[in-house]
C-alpha atoms as a PDB file:
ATOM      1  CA  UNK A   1     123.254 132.171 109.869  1.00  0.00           C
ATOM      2  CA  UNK A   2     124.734 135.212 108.502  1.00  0.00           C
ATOM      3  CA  UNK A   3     121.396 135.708 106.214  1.00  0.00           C
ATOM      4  CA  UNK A   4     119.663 136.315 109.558  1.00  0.00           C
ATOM      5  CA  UNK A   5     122.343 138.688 111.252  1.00  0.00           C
ATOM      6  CA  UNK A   6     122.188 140.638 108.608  1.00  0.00           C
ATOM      7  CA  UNK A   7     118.011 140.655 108.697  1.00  0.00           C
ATOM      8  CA  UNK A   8     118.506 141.577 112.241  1.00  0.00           C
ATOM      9  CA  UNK A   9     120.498 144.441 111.562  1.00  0.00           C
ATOM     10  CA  UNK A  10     118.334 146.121 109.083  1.00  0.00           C
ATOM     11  CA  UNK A  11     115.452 145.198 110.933  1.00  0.00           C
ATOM     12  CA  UNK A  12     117.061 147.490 113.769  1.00  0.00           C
ATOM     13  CA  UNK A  13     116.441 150.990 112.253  1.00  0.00           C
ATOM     14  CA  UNK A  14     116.780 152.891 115.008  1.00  0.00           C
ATOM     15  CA  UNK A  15     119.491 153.579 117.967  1.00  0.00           C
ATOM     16  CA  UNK A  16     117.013 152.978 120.539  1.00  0.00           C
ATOM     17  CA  UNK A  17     116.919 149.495 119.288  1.00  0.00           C
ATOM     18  CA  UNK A  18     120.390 148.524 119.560  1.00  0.00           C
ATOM     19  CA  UNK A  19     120.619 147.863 123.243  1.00  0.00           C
ATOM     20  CA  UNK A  20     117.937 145.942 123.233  1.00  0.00           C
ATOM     21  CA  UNK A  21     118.995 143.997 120.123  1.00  0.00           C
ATOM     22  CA  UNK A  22     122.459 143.563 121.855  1.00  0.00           C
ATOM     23  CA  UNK A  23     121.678 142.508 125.299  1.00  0.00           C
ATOM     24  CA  UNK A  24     119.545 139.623 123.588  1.00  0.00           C
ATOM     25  CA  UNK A  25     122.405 138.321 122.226  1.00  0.00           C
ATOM     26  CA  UNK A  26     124.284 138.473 125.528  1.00  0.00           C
ATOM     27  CA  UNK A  27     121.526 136.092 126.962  1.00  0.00           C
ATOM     28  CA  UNK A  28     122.114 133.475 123.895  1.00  0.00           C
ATOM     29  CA  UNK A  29     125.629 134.089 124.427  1.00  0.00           C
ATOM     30  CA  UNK A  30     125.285 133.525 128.043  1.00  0.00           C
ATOM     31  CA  UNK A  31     123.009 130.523 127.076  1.00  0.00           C
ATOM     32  CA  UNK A  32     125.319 128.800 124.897  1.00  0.00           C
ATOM     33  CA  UNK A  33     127.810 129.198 127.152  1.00  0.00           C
ATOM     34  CA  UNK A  34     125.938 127.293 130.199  1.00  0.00           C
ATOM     35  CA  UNK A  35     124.511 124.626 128.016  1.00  0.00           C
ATOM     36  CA  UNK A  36     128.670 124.237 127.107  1.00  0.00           C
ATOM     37  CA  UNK A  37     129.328 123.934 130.500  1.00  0.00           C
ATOM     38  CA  UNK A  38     126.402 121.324 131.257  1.00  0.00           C
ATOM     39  CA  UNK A  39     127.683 119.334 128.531  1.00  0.00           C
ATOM     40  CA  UNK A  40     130.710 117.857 129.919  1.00  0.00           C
ATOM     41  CA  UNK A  41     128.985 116.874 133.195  1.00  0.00           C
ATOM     42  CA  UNK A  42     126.283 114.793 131.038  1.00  0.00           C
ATOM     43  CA  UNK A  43     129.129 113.275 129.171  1.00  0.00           C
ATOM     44  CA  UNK A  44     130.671 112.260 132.704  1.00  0.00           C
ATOM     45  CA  UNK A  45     127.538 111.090 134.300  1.00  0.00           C
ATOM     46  CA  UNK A  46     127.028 109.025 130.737  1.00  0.00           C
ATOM     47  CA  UNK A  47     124.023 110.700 129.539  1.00  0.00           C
ATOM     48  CA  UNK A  48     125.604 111.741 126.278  1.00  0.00           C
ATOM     49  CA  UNK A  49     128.146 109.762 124.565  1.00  0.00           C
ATOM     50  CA  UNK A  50     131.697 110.989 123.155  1.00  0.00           C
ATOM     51  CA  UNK A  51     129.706 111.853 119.677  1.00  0.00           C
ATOM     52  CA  UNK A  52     126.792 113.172 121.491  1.00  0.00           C
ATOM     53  CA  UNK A  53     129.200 115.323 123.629  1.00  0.00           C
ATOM     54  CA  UNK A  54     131.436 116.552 120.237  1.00  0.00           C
ATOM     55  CA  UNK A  55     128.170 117.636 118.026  1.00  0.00           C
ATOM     56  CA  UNK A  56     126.505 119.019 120.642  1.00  0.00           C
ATOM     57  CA  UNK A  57     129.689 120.840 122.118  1.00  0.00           C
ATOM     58  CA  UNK A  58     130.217 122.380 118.513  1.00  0.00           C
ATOM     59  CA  UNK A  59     126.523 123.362 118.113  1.00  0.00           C
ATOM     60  CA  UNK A  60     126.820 125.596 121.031  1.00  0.00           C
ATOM     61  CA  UNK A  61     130.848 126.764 120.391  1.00  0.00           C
ATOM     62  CA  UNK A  62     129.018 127.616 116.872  1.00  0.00           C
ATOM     63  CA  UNK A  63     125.929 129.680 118.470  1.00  0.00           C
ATOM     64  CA  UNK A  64     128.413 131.444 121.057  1.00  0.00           C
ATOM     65  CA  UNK A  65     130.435 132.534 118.733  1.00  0.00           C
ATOM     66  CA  UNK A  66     128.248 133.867 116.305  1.00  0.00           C
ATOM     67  CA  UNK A  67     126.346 135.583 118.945  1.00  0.00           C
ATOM     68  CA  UNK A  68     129.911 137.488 119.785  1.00  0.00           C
ATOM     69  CA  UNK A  69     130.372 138.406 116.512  1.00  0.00           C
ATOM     70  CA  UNK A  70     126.935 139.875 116.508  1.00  0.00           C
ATOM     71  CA  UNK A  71     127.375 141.676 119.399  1.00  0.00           C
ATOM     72  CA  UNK A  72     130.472 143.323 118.383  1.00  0.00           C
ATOM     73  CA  UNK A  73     129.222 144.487 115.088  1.00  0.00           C
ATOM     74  CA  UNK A  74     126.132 145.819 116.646  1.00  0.00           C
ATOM     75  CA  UNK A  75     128.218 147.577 119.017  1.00  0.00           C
ATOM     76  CA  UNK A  76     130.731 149.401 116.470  1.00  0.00           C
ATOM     77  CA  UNK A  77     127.297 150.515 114.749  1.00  0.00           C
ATOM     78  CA  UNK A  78     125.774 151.793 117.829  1.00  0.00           C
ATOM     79  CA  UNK A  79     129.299 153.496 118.678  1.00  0.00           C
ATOM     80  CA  UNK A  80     128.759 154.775 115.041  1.00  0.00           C
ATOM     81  CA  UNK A  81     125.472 156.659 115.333  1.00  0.00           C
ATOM     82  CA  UNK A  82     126.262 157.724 118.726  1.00  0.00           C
ATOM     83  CA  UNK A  83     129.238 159.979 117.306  1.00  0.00           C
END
């Protein structure tokens, strides 16, 4: 995962590119997120079971997360170049 952040950032090469780059990974932020929420409802209902519900739940915790990170580093760089 952190191979392909790191693609993703040199792949950006210009500022123009950042905002478009970050608001992407608002959307699989925003993603992960909803599919979280979604989860516990199929666990409830009995679509998933407990260990369906736990991987699954982690998956997207995992994505989330990693998507945040992403965004924040993208941001101090755009804050960088800005200045």
């Amino acid at each position: 995962m952190e191979e392909t952040y790191q693609k993703a950032v040199k792949d950006i090469c210009c500022n123009a590119d950042l905002p478009r780059e970050i608001e992407r990974l608002r959307q699989e932020a925003a993603d992960s997120q909803g599919f979280l929420a979604g989860l516990y409802e199929h666990l409830i209902t009995g679509d998933l079971t407990r260990e369906e519900y736990c991987s699954m739940k982690k998956i997207y915790e995992k994505k989330a997360t990693s998507a945040t990170g992403q965004i924040q580093a993208l941001e101090r760089r755009q804050k960088i170049l800005q200045d």
